[in-house]
N, C-alpha and C. Protein backbone atom coordinates (compact mmCIF):
# COMPACT_ATOMS: atom_id res chain seq x y z
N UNK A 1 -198.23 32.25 124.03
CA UNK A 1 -198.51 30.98 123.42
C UNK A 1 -197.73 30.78 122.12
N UNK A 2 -196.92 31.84 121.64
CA UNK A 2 -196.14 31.56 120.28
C UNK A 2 -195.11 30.18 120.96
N UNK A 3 -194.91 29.77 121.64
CA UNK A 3 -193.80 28.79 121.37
C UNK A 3 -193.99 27.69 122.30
N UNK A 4 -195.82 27.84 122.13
CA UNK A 4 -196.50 26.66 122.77
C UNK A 4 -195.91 24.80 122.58
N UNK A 5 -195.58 25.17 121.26
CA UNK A 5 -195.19 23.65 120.74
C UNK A 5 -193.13 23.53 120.81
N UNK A 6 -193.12 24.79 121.42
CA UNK A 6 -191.63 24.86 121.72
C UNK A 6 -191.45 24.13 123.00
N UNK A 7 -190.29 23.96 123.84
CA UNK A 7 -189.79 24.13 125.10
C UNK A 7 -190.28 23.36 126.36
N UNK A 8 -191.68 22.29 125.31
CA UNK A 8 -192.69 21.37 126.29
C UNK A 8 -191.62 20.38 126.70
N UNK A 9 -192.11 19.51 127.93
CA UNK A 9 -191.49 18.93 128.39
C UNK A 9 -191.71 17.31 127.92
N UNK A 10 -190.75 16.57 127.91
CA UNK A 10 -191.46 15.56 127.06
C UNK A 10 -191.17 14.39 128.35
N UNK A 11 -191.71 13.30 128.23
CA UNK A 11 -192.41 12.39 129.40
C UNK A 11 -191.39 10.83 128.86
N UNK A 12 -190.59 10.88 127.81
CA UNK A 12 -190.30 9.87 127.33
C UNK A 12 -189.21 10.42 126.24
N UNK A 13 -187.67 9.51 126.38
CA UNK A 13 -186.89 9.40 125.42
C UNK A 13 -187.09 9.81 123.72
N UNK A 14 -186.82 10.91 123.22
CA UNK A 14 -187.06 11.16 122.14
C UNK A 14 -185.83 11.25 121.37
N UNK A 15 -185.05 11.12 119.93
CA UNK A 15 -184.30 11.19 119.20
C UNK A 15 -184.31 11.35 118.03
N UNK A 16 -183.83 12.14 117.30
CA UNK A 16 -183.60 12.70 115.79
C UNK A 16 -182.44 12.55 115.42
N UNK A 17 -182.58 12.48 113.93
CA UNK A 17 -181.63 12.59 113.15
C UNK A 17 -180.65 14.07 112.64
N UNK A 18 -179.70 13.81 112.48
CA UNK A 18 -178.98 15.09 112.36
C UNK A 18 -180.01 15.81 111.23
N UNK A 19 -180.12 17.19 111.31
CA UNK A 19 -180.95 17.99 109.50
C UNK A 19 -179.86 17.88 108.56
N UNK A 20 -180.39 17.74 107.57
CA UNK A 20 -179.40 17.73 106.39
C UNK A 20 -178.58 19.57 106.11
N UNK A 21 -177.20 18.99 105.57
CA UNK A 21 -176.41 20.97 105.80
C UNK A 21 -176.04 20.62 107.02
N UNK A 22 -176.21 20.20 108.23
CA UNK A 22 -175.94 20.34 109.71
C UNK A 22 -175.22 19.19 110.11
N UNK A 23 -174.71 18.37 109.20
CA UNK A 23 -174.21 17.19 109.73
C UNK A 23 -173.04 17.36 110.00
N UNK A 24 -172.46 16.75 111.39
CA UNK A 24 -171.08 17.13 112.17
C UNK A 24 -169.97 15.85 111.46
N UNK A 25 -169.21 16.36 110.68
CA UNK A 25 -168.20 15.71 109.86
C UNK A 25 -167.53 14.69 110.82
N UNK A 26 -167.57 13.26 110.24
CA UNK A 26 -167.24 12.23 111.02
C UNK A 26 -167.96 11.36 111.85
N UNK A 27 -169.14 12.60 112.08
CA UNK A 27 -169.97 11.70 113.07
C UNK A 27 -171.66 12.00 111.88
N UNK A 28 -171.55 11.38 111.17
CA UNK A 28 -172.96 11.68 110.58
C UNK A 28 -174.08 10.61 110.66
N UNK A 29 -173.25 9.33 111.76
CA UNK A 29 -174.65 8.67 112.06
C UNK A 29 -175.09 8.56 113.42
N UNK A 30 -174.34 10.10 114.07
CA UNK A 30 -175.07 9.75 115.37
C UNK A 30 -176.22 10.78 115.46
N UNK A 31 -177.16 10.93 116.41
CA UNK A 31 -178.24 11.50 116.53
C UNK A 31 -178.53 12.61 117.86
N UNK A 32 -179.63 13.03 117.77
CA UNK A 32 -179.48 14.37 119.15
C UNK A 32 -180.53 13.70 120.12
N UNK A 33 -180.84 13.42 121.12
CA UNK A 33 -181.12 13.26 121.96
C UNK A 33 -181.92 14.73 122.75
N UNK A 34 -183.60 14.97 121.83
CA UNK A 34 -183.65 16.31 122.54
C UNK A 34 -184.15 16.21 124.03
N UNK A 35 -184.56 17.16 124.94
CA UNK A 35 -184.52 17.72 126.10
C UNK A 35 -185.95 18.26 126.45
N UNK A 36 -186.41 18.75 125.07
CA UNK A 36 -187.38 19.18 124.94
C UNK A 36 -188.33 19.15 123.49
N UNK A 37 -189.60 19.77 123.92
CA UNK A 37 -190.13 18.86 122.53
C UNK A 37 -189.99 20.12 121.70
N UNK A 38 -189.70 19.83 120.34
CA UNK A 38 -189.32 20.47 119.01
C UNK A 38 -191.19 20.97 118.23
N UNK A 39 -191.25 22.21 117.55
CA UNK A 39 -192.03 22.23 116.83
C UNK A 39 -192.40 21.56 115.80
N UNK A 40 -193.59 20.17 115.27
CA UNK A 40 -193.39 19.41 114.35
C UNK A 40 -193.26 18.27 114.54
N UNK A 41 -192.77 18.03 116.21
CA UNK A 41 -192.72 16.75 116.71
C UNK A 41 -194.01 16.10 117.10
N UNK A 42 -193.89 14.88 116.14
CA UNK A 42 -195.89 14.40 116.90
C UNK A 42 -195.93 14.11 118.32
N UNK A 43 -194.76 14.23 119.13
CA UNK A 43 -195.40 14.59 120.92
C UNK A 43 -195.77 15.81 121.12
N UNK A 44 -195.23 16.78 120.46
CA UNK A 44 -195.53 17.89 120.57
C UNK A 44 -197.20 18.86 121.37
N UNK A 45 -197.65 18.17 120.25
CA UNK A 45 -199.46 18.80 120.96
C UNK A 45 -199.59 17.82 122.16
N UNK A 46 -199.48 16.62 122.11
CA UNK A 46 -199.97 16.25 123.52
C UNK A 46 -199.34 16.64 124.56
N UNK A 47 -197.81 16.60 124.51
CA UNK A 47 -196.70 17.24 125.63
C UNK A 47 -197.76 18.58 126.27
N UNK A 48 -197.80 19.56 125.02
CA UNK A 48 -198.26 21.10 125.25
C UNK A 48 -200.20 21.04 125.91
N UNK A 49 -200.63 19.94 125.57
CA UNK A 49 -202.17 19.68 125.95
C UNK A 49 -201.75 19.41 127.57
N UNK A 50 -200.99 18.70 127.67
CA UNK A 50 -200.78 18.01 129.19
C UNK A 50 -200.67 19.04 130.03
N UNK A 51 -199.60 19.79 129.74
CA UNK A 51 -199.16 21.22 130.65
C UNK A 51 -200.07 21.85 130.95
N UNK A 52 -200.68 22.34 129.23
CA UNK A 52 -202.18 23.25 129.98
C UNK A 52 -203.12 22.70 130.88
N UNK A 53 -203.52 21.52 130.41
CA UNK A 53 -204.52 20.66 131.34
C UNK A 53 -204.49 20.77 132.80
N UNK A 54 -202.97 20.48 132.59
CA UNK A 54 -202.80 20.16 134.33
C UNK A 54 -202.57 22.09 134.68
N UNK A 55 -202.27 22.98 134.34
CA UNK A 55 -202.26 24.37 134.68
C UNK A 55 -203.87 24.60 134.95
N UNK A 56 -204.48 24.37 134.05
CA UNK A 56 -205.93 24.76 134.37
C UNK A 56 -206.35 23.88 135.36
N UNK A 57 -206.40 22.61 135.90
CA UNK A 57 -206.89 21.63 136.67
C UNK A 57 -206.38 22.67 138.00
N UNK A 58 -205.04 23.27 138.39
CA UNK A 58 -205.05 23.67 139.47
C UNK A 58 -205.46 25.26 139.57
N UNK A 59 -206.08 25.67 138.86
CA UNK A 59 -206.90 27.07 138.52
C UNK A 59 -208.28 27.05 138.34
N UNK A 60 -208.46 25.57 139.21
CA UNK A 60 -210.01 25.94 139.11
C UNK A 60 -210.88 25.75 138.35
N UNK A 61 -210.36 25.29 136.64
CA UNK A 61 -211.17 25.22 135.67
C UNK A 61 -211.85 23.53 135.56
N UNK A 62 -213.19 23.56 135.90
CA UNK A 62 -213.90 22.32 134.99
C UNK A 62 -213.41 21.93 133.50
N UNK A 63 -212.77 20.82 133.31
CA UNK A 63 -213.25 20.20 131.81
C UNK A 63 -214.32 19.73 131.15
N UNK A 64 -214.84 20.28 129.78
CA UNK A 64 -216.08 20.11 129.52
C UNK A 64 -215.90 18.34 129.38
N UNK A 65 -217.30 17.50 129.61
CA UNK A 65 -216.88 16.13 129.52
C UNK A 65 -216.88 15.38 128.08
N UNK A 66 -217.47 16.57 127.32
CA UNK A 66 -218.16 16.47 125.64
C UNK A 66 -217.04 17.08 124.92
N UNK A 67 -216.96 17.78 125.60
CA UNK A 67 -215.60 19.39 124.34
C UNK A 67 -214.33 18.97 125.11
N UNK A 68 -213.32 17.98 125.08
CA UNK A 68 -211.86 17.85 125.65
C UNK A 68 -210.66 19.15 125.52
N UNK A 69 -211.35 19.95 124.59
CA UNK A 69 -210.45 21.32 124.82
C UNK A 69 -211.14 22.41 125.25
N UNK A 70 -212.06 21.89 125.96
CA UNK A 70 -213.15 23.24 126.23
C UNK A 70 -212.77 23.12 128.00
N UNK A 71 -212.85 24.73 128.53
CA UNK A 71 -212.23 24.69 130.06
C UNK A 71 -213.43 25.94 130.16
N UNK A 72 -213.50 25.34 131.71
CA UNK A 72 -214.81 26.58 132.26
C UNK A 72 -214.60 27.07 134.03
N UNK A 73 -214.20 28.27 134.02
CA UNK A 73 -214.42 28.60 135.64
C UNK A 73 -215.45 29.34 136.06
N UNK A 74 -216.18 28.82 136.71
CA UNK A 74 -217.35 29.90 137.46
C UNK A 74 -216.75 30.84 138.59
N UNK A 75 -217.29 31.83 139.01
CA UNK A 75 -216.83 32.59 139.90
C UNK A 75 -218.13 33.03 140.66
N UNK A 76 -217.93 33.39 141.84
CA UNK A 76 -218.92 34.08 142.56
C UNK A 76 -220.32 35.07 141.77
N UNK A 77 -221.25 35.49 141.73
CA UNK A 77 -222.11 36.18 141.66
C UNK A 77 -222.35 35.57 139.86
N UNK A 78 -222.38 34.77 139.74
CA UNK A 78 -222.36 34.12 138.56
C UNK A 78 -221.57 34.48 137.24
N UNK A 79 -220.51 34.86 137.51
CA UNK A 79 -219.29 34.53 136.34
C UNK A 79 -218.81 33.80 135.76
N UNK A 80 -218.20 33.92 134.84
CA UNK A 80 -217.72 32.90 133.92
C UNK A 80 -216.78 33.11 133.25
N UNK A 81 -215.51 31.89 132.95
CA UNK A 81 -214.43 32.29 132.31
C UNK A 81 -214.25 30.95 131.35
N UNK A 82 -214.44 31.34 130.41
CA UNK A 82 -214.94 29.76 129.24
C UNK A 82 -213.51 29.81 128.41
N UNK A 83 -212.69 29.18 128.02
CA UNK A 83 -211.56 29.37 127.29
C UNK A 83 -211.65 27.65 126.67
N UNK A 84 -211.19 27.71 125.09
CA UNK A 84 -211.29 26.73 124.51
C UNK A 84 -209.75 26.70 123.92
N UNK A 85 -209.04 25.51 123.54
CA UNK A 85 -207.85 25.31 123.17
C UNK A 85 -207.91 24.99 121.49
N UNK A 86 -207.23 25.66 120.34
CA UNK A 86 -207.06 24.83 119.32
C UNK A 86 -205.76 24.99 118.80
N UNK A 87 -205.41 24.00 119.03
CA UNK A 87 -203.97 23.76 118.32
C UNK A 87 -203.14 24.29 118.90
N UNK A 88 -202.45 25.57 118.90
CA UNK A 88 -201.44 26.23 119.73
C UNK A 88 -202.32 27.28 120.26
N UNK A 89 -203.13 27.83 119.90
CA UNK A 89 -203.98 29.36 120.58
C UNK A 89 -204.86 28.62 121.67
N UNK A 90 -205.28 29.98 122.22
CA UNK A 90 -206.51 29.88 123.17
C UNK A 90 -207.52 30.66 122.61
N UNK A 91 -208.93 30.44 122.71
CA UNK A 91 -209.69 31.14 122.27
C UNK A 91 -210.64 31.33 123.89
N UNK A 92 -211.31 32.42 123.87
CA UNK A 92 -211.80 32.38 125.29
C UNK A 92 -213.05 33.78 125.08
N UNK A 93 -213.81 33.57 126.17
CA UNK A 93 -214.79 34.74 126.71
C UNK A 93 -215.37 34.49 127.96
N UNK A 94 -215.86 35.62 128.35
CA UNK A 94 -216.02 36.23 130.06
C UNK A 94 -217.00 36.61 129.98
N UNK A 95 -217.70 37.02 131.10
CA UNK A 95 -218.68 37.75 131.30
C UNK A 95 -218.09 38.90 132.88
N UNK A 96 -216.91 38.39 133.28
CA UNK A 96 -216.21 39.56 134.27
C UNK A 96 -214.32 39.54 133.89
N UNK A 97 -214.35 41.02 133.44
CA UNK A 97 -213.33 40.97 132.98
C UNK A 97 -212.47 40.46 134.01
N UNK A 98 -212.22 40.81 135.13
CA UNK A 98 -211.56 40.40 136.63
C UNK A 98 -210.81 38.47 136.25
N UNK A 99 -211.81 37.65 135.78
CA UNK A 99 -211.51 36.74 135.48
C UNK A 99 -210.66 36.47 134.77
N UNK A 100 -210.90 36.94 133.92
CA UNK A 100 -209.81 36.97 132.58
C UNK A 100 -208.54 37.71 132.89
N UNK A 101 -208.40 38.98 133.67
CA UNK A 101 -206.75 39.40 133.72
C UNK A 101 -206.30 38.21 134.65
N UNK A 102 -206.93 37.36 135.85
CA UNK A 102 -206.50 36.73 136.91
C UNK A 102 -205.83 35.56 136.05
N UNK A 103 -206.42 34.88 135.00
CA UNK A 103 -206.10 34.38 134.00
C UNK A 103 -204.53 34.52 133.24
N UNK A 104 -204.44 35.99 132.89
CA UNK A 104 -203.22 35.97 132.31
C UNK A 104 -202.41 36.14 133.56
């Protein structure tokens, strides 16, 4: 998850300005056109919310309808794999470890 807010995919045309020190001589008013979303970029968390969402949606996990970063899988003989999202981490607990390695 370190480069959660790295490498997301973004859903819509995004563009920046050259950083200052980095400007390509001659051309200092054109701009980059990124590919992907940048750390810092306000698409950033939602880009990286979307991915997980939809990763957990096909793993089985319920969304809580109250907690929007709260995810829950039940398993057979009454298990549980509760994992909550903040910001770039996951925070999470089990009651069968089995769940949790299937997880990573």
């Amino acid at each position: 998850m370190k480069s959660a807010f790295l490498h997301g995919e973004l859903n819509e045309e995004v563009y920046v300005e050259q950083p200052p020190g980095y400007e390509k001589k001659g051309r200092e008013q054109m701009v980059y056109k990124l590919n992907k979303a940048l750390y810092g970029l306000k698409q950033a968390p939602r880009t990286w919310y979307s991915q997980i969402e939809s990763y957990f949606a096909t793993q089985n996990f319920k969304k809580c309808p109250y907690e929007h970063t709260l995810f829950i899988k039940t398993g057979g003989g009454g298990n549980i794999l509760v994992v909550c999202l903040y910001i770039d981490d996951l925070i999470f607990t089990e009651n069968d470890a089995s769940m949790f390695d299937e997880l990573i």
